[in-house]
C-alpha atoms as a PDB file:
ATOM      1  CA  UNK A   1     -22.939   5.536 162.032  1.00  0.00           C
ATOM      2  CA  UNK A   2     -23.628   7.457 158.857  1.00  0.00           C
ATOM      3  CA  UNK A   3     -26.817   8.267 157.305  1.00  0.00           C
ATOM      4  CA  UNK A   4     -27.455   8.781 153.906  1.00  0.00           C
ATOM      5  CA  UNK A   5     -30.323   9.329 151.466  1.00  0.00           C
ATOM      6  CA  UNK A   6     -31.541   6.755 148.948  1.00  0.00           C
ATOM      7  CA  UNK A   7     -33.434   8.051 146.409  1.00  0.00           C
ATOM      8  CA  UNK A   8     -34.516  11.667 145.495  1.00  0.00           C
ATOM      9  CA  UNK A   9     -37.943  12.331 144.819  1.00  0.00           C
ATOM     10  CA  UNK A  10     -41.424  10.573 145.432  1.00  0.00           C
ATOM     11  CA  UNK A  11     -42.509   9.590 141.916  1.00  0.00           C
ATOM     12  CA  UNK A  12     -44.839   6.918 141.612  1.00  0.00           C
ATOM     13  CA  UNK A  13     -42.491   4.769 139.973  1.00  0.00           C
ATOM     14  CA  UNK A  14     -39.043   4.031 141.086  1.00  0.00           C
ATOM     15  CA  UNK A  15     -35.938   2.332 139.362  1.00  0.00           C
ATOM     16  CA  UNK A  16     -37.109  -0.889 139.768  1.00  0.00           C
ATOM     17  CA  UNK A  17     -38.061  -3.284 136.808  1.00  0.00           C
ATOM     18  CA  UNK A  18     -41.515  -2.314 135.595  1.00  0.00           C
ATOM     19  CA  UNK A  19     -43.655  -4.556 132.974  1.00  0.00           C
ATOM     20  CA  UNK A  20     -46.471  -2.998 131.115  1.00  0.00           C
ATOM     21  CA  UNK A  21     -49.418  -5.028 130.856  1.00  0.00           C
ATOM     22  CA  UNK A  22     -53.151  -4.397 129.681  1.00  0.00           C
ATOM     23  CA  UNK A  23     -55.959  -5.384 132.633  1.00  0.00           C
ATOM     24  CA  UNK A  24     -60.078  -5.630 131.405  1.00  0.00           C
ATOM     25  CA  UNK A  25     -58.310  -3.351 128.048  1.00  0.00           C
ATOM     26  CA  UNK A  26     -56.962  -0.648 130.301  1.00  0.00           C
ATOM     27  CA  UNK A  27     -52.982  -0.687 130.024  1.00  0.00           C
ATOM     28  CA  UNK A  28     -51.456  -1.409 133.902  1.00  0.00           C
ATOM     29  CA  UNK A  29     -47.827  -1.003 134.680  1.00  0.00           C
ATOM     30  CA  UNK A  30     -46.707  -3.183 136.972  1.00  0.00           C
ATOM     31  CA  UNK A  31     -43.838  -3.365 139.475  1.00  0.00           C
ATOM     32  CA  UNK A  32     -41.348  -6.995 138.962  1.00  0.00           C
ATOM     33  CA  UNK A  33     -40.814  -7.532 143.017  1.00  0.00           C
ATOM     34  CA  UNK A  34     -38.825 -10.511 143.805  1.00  0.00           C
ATOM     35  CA  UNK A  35     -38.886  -9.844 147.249  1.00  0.00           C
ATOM     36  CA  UNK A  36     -42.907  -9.433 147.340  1.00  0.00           C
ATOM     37  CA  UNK A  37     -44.709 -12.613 148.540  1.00  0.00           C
ATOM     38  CA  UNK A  38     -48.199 -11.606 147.132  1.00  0.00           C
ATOM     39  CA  UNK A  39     -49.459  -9.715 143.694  1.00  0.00           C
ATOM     40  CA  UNK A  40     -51.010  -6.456 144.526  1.00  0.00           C
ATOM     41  CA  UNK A  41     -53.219  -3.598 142.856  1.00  0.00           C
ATOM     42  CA  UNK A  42     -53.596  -0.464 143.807  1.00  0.00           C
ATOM     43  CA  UNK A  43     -56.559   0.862 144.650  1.00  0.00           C
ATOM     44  CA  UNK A  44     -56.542   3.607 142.461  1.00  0.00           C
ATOM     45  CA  UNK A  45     -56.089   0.815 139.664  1.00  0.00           C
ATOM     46  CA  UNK A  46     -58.829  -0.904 140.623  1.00  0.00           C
ATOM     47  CA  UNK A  47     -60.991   1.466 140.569  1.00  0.00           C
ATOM     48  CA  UNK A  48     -60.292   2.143 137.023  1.00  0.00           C
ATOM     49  CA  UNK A  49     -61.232  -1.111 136.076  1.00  0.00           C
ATOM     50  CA  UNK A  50     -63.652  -2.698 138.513  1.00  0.00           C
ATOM     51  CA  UNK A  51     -66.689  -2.218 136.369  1.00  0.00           C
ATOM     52  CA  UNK A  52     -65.291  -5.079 134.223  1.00  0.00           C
ATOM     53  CA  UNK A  53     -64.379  -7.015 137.156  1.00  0.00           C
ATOM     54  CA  UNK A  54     -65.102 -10.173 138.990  1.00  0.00           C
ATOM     55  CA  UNK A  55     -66.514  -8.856 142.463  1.00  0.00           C
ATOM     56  CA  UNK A  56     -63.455  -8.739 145.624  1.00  0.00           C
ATOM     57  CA  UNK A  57     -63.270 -11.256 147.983  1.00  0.00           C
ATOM     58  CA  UNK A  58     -62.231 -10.302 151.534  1.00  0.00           C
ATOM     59  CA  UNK A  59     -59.209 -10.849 152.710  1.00  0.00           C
ATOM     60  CA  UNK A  60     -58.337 -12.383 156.675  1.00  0.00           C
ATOM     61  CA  UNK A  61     -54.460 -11.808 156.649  1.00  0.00           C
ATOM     62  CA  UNK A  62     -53.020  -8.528 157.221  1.00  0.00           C
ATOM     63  CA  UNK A  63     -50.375  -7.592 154.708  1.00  0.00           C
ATOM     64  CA  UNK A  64     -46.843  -5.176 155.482  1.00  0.00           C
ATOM     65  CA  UNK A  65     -44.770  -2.919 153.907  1.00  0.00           C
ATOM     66  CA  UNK A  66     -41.298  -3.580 153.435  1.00  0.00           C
ATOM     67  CA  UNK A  67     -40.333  -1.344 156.171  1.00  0.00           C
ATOM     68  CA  UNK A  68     -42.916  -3.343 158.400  1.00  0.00           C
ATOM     69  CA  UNK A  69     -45.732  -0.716 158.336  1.00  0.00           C
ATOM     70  CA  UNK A  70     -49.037  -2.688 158.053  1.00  0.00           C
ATOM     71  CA  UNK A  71     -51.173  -2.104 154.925  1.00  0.00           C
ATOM     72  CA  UNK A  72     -54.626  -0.971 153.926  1.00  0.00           C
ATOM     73  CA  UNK A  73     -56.213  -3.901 152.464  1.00  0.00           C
ATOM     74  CA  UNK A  74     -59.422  -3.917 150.592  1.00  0.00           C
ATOM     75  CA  UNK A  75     -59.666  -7.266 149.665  1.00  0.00           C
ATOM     76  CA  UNK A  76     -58.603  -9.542 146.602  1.00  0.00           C
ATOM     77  CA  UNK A  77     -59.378 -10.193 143.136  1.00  0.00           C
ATOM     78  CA  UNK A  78     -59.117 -12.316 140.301  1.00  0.00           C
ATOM     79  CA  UNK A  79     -58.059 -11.052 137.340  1.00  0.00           C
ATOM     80  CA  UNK A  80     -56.543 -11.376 133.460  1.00  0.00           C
ATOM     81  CA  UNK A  81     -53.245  -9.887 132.833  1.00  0.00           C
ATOM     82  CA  UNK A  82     -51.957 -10.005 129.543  1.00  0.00           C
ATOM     83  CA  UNK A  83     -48.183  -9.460 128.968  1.00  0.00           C
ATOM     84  CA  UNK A  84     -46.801  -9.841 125.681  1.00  0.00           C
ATOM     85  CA  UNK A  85     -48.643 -12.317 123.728  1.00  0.00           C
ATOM     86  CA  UNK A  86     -50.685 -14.264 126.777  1.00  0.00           C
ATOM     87  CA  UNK A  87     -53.013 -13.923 129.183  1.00  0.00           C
ATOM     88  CA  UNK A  88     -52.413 -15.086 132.813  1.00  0.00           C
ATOM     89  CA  UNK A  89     -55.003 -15.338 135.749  1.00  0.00           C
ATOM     90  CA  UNK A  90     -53.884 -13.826 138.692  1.00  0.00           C
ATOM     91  CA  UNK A  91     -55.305 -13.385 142.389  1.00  0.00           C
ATOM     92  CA  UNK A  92     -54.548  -9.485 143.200  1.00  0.00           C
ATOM     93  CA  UNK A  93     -54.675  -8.090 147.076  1.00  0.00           C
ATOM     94  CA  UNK A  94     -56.567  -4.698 146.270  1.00  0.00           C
ATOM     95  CA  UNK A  95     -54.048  -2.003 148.860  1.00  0.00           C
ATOM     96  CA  UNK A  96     -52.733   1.093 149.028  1.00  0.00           C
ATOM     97  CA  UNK A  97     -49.864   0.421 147.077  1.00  0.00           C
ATOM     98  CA  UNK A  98     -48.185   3.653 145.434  1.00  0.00           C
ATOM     99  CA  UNK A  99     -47.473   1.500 141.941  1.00  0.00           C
ATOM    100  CA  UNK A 100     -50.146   0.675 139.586  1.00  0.00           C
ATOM    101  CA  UNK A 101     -49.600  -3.055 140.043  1.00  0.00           C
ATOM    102  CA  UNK A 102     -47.096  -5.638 141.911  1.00  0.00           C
ATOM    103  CA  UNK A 103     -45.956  -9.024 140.340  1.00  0.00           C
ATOM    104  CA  UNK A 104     -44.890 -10.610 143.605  1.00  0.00           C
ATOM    105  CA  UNK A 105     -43.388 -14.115 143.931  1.00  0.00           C
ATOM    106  CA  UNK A 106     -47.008 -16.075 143.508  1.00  0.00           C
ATOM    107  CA  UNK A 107     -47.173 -14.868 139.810  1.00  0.00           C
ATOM    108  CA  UNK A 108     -43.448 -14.927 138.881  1.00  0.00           C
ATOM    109  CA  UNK A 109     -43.195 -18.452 140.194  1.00  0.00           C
ATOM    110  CA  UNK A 110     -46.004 -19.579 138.373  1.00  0.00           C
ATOM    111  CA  UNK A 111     -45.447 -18.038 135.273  1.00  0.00           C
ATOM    112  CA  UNK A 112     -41.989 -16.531 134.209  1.00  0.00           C
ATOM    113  CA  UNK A 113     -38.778 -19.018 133.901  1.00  0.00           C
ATOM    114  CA  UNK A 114     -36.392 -16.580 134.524  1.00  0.00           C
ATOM    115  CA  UNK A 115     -35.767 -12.766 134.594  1.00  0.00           C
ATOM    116  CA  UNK A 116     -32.866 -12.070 132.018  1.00  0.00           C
ATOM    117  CA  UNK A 117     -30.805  -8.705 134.042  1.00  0.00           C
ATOM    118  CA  UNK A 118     -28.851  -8.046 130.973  1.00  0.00           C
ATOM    119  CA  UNK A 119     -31.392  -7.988 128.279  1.00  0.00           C
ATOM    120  CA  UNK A 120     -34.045  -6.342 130.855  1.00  0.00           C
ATOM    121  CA  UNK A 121     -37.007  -9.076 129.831  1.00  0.00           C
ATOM    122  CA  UNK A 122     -39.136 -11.554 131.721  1.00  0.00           C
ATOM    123  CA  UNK A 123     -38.501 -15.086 129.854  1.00  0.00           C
ATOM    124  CA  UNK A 124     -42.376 -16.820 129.843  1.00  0.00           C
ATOM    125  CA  UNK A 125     -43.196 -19.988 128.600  1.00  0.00           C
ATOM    126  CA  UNK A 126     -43.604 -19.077 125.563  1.00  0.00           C
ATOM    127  CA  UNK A 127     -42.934 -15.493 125.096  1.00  0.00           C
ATOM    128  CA  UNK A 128     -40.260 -12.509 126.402  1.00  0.00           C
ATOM    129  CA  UNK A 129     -41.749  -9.836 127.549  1.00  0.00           C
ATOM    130  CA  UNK A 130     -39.499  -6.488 128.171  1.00  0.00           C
ATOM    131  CA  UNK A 131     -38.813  -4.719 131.236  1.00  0.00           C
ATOM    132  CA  UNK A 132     -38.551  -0.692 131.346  1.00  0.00           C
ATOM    133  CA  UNK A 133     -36.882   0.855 134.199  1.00  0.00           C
ATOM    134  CA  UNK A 134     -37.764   4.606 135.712  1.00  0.00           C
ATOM    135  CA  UNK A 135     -35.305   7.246 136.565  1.00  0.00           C
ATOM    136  CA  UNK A 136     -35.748   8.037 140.029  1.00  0.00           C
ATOM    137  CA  UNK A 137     -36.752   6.609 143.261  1.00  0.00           C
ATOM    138  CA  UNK A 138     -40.205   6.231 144.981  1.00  0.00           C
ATOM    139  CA  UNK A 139     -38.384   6.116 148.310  1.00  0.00           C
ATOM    140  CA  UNK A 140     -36.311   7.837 150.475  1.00  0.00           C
ATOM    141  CA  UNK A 141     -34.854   5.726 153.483  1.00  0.00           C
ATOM    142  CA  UNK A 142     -32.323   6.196 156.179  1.00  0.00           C
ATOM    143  CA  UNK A 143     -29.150   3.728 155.736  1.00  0.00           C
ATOM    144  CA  UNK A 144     -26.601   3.483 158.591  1.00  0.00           C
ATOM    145  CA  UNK A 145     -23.442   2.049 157.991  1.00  0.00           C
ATOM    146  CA  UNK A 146     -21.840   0.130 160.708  1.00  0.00           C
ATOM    147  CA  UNK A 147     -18.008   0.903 159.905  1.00  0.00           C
ATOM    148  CA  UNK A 148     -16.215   3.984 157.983  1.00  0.00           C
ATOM    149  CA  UNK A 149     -15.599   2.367 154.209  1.00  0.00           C
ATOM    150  CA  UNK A 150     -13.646   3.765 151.505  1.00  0.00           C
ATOM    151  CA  UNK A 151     -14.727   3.623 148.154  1.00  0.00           C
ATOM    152  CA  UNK A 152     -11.730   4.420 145.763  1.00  0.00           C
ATOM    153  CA  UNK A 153     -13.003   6.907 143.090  1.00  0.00           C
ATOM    154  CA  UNK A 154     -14.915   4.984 139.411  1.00  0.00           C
ATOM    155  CA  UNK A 155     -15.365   2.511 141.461  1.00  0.00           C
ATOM    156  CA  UNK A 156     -17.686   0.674 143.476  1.00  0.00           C
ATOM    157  CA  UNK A 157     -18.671  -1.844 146.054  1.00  0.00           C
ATOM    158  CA  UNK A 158     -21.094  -3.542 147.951  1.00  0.00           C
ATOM    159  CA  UNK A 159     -21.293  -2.194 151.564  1.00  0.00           C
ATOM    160  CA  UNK A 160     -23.638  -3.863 154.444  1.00  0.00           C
ATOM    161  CA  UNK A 161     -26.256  -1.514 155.088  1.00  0.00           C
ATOM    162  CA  UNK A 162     -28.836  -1.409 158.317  1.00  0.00           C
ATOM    163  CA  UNK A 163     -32.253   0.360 157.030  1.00  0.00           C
ATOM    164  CA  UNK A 164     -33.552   1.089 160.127  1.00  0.00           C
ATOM    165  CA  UNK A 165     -38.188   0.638 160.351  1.00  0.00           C
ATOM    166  CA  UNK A 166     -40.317   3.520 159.916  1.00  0.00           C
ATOM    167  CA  UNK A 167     -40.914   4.900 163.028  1.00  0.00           C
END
């Protein structure tokens, strides 16, 4: 097996989709995570904006990281987003998230008909909002590949990778 690094630096943002958005008139950038199940704020966030906020509700579940590492959760919230030219109510789990804000699969669901790759913009209802993208990564994981692959030079592939949990 092979191990290689993904990712460079810890920035708070990484090259993921990003969406900026404006929260109680404070501007919020938040991640686009397909893969999330649940909208999160930070707590950081929060705290910038709690004074104008509905009180948090606790929370029973426990939430986990992608790499299975359980989360610090302080409870949930509702709030307005705005992106673009609406406003969307959306139930937030307050955590120790390193972005600003997570759109997980609840909100996207609800609220955005498709994400367009090309064009980098969320397609609403009734509005397209645009994505910006960071350079960098956030995270730095171990990959193992299973089998020795070749990648012929200005090219490229996809190759199954095993990303091992945190220990």
């Amino acid at each position: 097996m092979h191990s290689a690094r993904a990712g460079a630096d810890t920035h708070t943002y990484d090259n993921g989709f990003y969406v900026t958005g404006t929260v109680a008139s404070k501007p919020v950038r938040f991640l686009v995570d397909c893969g999330a199940t649940t909208s999160l704020i930070s707590t950081q966030t929060f705290a910038n904006i709690q004074q104008y906020c509905n009180s948090m509700t606790p929370v029973t579940q426990s939430f986990h990281t992608v790499s299975g590492q359980q989360m610090n959760i302080l409870g949930k919230v509702d709030l307005v987003v705005q992106l673009g030219k609406e406003c969307y109510d959306v139930t937030f789990v307050v955590g120790d998230i390193d972005s600003d804000g997570i759109l997980g699969q609840d909100f996207l669901r609800q609220n955005v008909d498709h994400i367009n790759y090309g064009k980098s913009c969320l397609v609403m209802e009734s509005d397209i909002v645009p994505l910006q993208t960071v350079d960098g990564s956030s995270q730095i994981c171990r990959v193992e590949v299973r089998d020795t692959v070749k990648i012929p030079a200005h090219s490229r592939m996809w190759v199954p990778v095993n990303i091992p949990l945190a220990e």
